[in-house]
N, C-alpha and C. Protein backbone atom coordinates (compact mmCIF):
# COMPACT_ATOMS: atom_id res chain seq x y z
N UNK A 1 -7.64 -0.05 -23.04
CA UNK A 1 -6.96 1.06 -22.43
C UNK A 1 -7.63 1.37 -21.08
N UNK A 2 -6.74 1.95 -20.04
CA UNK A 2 -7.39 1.93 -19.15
C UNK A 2 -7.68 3.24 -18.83
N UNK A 3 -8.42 3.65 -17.91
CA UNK A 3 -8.72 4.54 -17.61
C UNK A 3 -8.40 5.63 -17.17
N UNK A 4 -8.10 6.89 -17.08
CA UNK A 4 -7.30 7.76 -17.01
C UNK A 4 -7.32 8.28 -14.92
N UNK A 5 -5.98 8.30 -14.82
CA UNK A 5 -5.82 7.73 -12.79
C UNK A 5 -6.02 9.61 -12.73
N UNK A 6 -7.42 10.21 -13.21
CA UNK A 6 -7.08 11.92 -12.83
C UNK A 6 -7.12 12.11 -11.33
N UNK A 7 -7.17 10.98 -10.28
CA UNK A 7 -7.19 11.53 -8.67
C UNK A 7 -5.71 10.86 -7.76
N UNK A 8 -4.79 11.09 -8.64
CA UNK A 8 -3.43 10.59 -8.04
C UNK A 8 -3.39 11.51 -7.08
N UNK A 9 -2.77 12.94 -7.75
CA UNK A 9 -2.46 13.65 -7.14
C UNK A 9 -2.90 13.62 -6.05
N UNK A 10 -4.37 14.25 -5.86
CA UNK A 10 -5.01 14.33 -4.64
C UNK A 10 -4.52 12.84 -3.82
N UNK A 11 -4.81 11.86 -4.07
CA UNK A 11 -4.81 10.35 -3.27
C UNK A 11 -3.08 10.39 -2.63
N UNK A 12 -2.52 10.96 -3.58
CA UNK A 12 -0.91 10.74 -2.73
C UNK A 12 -0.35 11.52 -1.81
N UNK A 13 -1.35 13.11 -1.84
CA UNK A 13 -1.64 14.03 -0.93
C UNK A 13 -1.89 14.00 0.53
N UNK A 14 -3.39 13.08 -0.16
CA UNK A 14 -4.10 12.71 1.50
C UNK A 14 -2.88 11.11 1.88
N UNK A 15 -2.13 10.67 1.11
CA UNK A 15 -1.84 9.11 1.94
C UNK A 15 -0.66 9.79 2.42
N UNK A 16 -0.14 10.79 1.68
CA UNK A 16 1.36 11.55 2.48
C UNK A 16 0.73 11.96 4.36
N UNK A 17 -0.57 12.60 4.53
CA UNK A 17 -1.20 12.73 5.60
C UNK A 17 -1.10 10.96 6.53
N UNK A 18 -1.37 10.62 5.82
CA UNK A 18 -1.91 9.31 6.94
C UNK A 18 0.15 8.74 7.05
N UNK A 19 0.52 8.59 6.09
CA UNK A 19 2.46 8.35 6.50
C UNK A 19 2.77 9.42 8.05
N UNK A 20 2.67 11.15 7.36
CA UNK A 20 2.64 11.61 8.61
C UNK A 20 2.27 11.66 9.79
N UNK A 21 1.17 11.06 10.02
CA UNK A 21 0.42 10.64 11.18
C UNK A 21 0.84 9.82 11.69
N UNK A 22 1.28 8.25 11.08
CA UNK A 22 2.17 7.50 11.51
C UNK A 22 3.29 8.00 12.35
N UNK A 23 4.54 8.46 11.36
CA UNK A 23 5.96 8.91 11.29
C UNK A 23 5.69 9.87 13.44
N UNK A 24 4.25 10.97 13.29
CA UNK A 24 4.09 11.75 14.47
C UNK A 24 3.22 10.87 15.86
N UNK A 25 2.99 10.05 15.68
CA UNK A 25 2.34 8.98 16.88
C UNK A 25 3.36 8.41 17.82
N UNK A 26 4.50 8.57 17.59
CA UNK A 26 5.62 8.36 18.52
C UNK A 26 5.80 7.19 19.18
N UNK A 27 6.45 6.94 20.55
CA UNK A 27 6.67 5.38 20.83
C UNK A 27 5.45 5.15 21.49
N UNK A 28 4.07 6.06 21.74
CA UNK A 28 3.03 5.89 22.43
C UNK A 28 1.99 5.08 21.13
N UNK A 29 2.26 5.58 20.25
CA UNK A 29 1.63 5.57 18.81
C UNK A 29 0.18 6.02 19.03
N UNK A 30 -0.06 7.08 19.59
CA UNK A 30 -1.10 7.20 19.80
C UNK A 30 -1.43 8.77 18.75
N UNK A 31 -2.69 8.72 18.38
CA UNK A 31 -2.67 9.73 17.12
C UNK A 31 -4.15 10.24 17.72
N UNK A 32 -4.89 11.65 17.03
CA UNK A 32 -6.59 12.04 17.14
C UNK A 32 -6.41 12.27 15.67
N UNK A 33 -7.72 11.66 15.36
CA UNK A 33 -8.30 12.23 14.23
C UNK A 33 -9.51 12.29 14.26
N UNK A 34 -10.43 12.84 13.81
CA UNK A 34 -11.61 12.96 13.68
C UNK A 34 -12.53 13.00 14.80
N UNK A 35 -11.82 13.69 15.81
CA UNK A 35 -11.77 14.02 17.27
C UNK A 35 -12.46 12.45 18.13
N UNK A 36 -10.98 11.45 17.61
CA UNK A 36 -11.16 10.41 17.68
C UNK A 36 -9.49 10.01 18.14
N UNK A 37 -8.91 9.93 19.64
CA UNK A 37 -7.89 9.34 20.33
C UNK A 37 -7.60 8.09 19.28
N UNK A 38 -6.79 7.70 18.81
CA UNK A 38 -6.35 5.93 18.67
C UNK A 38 -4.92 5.65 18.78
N UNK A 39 -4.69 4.60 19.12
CA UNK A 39 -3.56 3.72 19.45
C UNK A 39 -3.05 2.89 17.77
N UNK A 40 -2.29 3.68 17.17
CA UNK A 40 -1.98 3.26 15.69
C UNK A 40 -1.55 1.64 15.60
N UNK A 41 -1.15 0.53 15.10
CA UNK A 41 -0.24 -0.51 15.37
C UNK A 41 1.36 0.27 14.68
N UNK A 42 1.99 -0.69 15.88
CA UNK A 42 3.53 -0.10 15.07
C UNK A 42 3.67 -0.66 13.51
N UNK A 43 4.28 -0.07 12.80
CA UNK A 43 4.65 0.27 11.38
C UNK A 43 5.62 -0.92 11.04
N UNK A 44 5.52 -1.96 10.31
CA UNK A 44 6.92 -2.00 10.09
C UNK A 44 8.07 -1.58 9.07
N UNK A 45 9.30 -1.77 9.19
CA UNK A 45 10.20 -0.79 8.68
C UNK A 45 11.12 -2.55 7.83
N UNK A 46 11.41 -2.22 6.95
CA UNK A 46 12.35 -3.23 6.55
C UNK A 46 13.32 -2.57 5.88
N UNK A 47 14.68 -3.93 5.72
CA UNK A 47 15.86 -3.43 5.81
C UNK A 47 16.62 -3.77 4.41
N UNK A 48 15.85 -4.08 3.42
CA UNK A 48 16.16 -5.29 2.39
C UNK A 48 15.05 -5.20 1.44
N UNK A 49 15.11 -5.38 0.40
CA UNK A 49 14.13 -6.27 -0.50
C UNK A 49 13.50 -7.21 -0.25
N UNK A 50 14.54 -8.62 0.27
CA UNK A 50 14.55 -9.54 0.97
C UNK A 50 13.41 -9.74 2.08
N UNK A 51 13.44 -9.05 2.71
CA UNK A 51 12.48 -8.71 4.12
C UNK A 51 11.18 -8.46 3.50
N UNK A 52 11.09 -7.92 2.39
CA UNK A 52 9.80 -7.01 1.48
C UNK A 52 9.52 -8.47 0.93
N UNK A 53 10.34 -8.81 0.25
CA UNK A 53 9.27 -10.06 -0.39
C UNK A 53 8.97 -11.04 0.58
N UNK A 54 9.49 -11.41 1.20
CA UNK A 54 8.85 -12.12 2.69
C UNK A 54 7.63 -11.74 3.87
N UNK A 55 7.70 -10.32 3.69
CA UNK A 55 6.61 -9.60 3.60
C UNK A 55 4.98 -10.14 3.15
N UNK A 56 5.54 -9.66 1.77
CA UNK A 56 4.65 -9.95 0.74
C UNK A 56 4.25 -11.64 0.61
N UNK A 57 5.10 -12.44 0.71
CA UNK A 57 4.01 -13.68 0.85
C UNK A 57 3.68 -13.83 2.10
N UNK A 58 3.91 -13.31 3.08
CA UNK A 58 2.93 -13.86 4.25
C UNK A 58 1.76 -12.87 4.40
N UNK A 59 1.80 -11.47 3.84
CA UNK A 59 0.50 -10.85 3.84
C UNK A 59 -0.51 -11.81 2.77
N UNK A 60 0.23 -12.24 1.62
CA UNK A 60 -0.68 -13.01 0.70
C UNK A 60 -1.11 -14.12 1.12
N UNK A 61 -0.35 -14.62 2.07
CA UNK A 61 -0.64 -16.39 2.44
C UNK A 61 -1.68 -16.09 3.72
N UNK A 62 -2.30 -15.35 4.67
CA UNK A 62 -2.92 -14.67 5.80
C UNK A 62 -4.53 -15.06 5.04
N UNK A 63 -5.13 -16.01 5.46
CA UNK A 63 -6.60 -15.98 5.60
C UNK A 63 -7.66 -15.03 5.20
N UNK A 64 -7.20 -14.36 6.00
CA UNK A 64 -8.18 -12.74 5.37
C UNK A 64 -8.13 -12.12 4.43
N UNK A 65 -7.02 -12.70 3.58
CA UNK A 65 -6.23 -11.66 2.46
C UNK A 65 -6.94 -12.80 1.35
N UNK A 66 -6.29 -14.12 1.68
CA UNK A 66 -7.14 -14.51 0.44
C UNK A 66 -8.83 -14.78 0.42
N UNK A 67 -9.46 -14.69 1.39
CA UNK A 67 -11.12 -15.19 1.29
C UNK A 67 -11.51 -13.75 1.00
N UNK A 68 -10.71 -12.41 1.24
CA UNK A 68 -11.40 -11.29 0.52
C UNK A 68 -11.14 -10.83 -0.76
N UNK A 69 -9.92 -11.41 -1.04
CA UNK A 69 -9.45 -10.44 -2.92
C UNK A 69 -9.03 -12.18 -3.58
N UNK A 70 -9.57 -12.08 -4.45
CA UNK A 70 -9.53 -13.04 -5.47
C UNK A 70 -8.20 -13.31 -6.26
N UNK A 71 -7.36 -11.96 -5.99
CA UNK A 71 -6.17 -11.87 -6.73
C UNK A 71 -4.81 -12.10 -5.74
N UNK A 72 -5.44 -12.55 -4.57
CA UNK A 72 -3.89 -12.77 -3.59
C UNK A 72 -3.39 -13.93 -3.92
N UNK A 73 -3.96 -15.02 -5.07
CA UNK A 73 -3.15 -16.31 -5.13
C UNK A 73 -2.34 -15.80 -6.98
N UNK A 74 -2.73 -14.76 -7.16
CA UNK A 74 -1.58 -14.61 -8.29
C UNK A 74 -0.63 -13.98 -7.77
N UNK A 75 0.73 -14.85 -8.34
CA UNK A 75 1.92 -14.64 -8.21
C UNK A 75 2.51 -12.77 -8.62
N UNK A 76 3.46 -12.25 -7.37
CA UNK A 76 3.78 -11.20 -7.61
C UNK A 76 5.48 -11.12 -7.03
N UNK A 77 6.12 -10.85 -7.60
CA UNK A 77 7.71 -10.85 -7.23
C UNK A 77 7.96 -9.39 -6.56
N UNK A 78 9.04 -9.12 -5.77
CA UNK A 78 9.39 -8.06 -5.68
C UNK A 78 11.07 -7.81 -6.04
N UNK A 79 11.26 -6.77 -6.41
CA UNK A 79 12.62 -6.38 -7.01
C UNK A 79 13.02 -5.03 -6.54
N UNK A 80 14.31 -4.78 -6.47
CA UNK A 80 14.91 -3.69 -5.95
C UNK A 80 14.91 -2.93 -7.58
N UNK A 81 14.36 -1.38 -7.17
CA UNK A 81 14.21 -0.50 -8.60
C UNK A 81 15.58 0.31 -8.40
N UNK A 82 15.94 0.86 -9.41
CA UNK A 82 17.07 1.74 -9.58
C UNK A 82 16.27 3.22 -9.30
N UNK A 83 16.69 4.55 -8.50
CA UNK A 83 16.68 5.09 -8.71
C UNK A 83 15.79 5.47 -7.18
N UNK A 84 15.47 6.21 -6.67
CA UNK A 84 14.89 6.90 -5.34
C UNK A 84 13.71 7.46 -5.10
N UNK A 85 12.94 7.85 -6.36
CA UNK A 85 11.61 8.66 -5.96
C UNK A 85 10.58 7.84 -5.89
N UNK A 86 10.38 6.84 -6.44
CA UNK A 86 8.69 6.40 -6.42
C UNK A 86 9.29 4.61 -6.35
N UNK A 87 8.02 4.22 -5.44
CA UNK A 87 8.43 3.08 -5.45
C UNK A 87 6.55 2.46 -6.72
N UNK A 88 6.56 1.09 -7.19
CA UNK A 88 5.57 1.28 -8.47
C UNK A 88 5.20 -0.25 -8.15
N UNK A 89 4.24 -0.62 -8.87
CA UNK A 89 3.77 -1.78 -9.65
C UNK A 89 3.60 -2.15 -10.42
N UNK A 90 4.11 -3.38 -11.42
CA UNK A 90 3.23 -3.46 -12.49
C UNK A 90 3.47 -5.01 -12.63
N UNK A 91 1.56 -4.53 -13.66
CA UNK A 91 1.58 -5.38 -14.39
C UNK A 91 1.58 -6.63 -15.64
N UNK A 92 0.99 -7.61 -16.03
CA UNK A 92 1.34 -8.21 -16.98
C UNK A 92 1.48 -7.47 -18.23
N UNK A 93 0.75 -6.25 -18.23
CA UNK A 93 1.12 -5.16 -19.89
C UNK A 93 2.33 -5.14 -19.80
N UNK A 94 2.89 -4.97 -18.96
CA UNK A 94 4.64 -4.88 -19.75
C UNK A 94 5.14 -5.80 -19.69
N UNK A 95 6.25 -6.01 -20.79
CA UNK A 95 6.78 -7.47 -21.55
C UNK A 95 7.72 -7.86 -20.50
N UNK A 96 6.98 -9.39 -20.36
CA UNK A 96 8.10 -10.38 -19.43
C UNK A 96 7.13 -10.51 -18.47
N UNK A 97 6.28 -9.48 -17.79
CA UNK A 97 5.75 -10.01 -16.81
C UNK A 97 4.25 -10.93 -16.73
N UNK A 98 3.55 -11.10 -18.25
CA UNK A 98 2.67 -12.00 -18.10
C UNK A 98 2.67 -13.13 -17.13
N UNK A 99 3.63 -13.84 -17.53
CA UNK A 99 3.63 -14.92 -16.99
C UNK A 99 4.06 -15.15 -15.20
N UNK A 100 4.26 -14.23 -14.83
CA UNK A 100 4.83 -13.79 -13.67
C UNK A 100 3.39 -13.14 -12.44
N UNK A 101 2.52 -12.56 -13.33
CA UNK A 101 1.29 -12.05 -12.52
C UNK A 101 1.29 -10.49 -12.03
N UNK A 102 2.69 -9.97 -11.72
CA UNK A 102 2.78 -8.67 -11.32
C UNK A 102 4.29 -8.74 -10.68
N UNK A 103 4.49 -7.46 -10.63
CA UNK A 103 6.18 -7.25 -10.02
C UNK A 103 6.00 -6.07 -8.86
N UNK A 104 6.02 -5.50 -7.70
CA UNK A 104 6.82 -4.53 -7.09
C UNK A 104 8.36 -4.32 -7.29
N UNK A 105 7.96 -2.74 -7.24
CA UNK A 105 10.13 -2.65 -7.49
C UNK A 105 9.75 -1.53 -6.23
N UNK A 106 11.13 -1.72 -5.43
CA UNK A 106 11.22 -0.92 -4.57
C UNK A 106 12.41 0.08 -4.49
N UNK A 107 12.58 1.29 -4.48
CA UNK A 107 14.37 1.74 -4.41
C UNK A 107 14.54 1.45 -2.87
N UNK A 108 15.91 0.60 -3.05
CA UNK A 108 16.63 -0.03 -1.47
C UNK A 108 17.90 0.91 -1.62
N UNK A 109 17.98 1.89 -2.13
CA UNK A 109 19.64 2.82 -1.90
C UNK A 109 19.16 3.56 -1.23
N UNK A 110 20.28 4.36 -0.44
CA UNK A 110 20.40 5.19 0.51
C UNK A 110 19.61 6.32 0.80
N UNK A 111 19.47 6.74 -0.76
CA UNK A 111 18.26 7.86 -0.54
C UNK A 111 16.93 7.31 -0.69
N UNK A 112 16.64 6.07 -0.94
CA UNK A 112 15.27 5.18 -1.32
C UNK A 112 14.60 4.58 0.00
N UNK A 113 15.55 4.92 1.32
CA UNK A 113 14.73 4.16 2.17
C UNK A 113 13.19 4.90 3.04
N UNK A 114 12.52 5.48 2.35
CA UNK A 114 11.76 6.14 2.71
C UNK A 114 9.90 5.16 1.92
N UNK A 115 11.08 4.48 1.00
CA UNK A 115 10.30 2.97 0.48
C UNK A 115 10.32 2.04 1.67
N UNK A 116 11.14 1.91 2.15
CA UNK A 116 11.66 0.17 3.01
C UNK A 116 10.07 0.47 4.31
N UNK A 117 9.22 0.69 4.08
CA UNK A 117 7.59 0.85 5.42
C UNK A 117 6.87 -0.10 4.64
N UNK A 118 6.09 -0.27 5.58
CA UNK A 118 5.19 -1.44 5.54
C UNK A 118 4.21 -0.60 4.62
N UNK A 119 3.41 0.67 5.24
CA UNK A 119 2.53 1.11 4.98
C UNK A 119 2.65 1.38 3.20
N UNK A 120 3.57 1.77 2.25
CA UNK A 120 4.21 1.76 1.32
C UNK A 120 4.04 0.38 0.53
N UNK A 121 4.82 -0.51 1.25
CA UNK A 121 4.43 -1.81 0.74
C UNK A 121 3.13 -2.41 0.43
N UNK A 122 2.11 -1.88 1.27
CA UNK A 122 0.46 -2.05 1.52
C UNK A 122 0.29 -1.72 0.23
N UNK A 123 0.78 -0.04 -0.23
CA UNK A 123 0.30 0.21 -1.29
C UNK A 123 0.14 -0.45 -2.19
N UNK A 124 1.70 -0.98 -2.54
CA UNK A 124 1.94 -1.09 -3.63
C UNK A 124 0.99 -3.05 -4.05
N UNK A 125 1.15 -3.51 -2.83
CA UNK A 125 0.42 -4.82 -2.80
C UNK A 125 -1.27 -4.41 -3.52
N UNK A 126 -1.61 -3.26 -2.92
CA UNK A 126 -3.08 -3.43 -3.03
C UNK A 126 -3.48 -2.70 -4.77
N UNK A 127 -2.49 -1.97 -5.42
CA UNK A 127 -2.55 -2.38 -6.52
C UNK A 127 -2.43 -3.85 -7.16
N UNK A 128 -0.94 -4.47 -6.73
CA UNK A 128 -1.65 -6.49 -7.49
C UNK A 128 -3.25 -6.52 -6.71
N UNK A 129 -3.83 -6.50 -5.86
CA UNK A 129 -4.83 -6.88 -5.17
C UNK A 129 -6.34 -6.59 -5.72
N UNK A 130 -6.11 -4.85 -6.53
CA UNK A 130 -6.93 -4.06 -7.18
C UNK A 130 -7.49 -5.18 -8.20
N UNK A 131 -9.14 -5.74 -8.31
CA UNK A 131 -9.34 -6.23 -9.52
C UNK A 131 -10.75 -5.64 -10.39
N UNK A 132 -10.85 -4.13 -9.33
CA UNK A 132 -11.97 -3.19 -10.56
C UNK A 132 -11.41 -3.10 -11.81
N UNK A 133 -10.32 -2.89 -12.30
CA UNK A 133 -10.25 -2.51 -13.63
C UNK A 133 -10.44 -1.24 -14.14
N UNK A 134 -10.54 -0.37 -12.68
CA UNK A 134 -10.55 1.28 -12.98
C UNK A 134 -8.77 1.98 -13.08
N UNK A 135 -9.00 3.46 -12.75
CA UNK A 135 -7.82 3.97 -12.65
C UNK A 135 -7.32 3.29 -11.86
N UNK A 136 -5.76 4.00 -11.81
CA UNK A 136 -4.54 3.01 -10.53
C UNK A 136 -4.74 3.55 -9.11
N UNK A 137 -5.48 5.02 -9.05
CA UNK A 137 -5.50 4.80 -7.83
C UNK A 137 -6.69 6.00 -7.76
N UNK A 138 -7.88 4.83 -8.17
CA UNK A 138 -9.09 5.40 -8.21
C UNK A 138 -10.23 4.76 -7.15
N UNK A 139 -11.48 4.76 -6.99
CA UNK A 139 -12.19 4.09 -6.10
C UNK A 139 -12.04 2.74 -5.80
N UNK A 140 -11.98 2.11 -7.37
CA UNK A 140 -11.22 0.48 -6.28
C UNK A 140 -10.28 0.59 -6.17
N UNK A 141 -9.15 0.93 -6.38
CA UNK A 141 -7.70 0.98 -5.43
C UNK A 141 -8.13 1.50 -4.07
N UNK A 142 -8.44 2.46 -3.74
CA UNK A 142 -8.87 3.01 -2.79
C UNK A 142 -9.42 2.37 -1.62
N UNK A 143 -10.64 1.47 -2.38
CA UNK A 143 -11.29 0.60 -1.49
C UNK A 143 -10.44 -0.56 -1.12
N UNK A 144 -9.08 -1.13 -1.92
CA UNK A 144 -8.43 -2.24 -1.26
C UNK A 144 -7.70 -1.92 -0.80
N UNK A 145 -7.00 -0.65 -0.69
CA UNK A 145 -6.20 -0.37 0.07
C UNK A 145 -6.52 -0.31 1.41
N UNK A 146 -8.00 0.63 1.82
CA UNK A 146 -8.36 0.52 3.06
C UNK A 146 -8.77 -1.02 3.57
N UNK A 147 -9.25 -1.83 2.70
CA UNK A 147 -9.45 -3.16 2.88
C UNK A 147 -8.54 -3.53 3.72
N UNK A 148 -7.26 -3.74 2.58
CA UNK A 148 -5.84 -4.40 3.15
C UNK A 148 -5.58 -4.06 4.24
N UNK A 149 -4.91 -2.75 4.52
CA UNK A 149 -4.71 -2.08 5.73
C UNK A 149 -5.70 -2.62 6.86
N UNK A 150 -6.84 -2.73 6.87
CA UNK A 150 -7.58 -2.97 7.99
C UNK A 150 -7.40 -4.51 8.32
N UNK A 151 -7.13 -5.42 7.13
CA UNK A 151 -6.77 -6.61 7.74
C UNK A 151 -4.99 -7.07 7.46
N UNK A 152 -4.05 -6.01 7.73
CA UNK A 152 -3.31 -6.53 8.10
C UNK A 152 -2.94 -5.30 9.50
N UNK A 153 -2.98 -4.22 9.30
CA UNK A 153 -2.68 -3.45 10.17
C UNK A 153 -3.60 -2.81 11.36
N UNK A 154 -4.72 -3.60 10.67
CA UNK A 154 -6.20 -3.30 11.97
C UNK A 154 -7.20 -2.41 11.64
N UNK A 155 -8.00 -1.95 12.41
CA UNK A 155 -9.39 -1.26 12.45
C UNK A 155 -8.85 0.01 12.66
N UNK A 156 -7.91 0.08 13.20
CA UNK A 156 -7.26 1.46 13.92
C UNK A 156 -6.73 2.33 12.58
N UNK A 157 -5.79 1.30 12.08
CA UNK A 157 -5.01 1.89 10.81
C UNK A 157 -6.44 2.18 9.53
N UNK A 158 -7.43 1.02 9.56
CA UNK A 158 -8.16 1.55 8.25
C UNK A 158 -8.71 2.91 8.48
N UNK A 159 -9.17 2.97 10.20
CA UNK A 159 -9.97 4.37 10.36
C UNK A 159 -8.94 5.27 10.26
N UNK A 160 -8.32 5.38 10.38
CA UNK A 160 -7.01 6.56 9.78
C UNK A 160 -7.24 6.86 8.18
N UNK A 161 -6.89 5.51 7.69
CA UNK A 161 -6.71 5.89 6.25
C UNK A 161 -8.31 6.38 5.93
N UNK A 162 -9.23 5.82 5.98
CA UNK A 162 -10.77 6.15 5.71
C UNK A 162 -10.97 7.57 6.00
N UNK A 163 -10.43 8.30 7.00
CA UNK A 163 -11.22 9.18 7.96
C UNK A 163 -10.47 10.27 6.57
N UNK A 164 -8.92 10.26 6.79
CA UNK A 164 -8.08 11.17 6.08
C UNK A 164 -8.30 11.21 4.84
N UNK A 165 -8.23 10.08 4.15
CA UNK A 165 -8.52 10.21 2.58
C UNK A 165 -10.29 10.53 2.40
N UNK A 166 -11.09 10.41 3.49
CA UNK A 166 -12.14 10.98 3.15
C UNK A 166 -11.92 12.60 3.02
N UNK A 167 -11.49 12.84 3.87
CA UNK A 167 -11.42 14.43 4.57
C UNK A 167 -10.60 15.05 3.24
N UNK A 168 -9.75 14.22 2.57
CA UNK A 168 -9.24 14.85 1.35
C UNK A 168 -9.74 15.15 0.50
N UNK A 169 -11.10 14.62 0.51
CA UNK A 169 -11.83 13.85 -1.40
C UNK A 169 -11.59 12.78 -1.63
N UNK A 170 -10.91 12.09 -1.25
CA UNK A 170 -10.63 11.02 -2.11
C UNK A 170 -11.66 9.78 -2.07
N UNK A 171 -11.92 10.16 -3.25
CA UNK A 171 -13.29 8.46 -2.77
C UNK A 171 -12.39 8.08 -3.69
């Protein structure tokens, strides 16, 4: 059994902060935090599932991704989820997906496109990526998420996420 995720709340709090920061950096993309000017990288936005899982193997197939997490050569599918609020991960515990390694589901309907961001997608990748074996989105999630982010979206984007989810609590 795993461990009980008691710092969601807070963690989806402070990452709603770092989305907003994004969403407010404008076509300059330029953001302060931590009385620290930076130049964000642009975001990307996809239009499809399609686009998401294409996504997803070229963040997995990227050099940096596999010589740092041990878990970027297991297989992970992505699928369009029914329904609009949360986009999720999972894995092999639920039936069918052993053999598969992990699934993202994303909602792609009309009110779901608030899923279709890169930064979102990060997430949900750096759970497959997660291989502490703690909560879902506890210190090692935490730590691969800023991982990921910094090597796909840069130094700029991890010090965002680092600075904010520090400033939240969130270790």
């Amino acid at each position: 059994m795993s461990e009980r995720d008691t710092g969601r709340a807070a963690f989806y709090a402070a990452e709603k902060l770092v989305h907003n920061l994004f969403d407010r950096a404008g076509t300059s993309h330029t953001a302060s935090i931590g009385g620290t000017t930076l130049t964000l990288p642009a975001e990307a936005k996809f239009a499809s599932v399609a686009s998401i899982t294409r996504y997803v193997g070229d963040v997995l197939a990227m050099p940096s991704v596999r010589s740092t997490f041990e878990r970027a050569d297991v297989p992970v599918t992505v699928r369009a989820r029914r329904g609009h609020r949360a986009a999720e991960y999972r894995t092999s515990g639920h039936p069918g997906l052993a053999e598969l390694g992990g699934e993202i589901a994303i909602p792609d309907s009309a009110a779901g496109t608030w899923a279709l961001r890169e930064l979102v997608v990060l997430h949900e990748l750096a759970h497959h990526l997660d291989a502490s074996g703690g909560p879902a989105h506890g210190r090692g999630f935490v730590d691969t998420l800023i991982t990921l982010v910094g090597l796909v979206l840069g130094p700029e984007a991890e010090f965002a996420y680092r600075v904010l989810l520090s400033d939240a609590g969130v270790r």
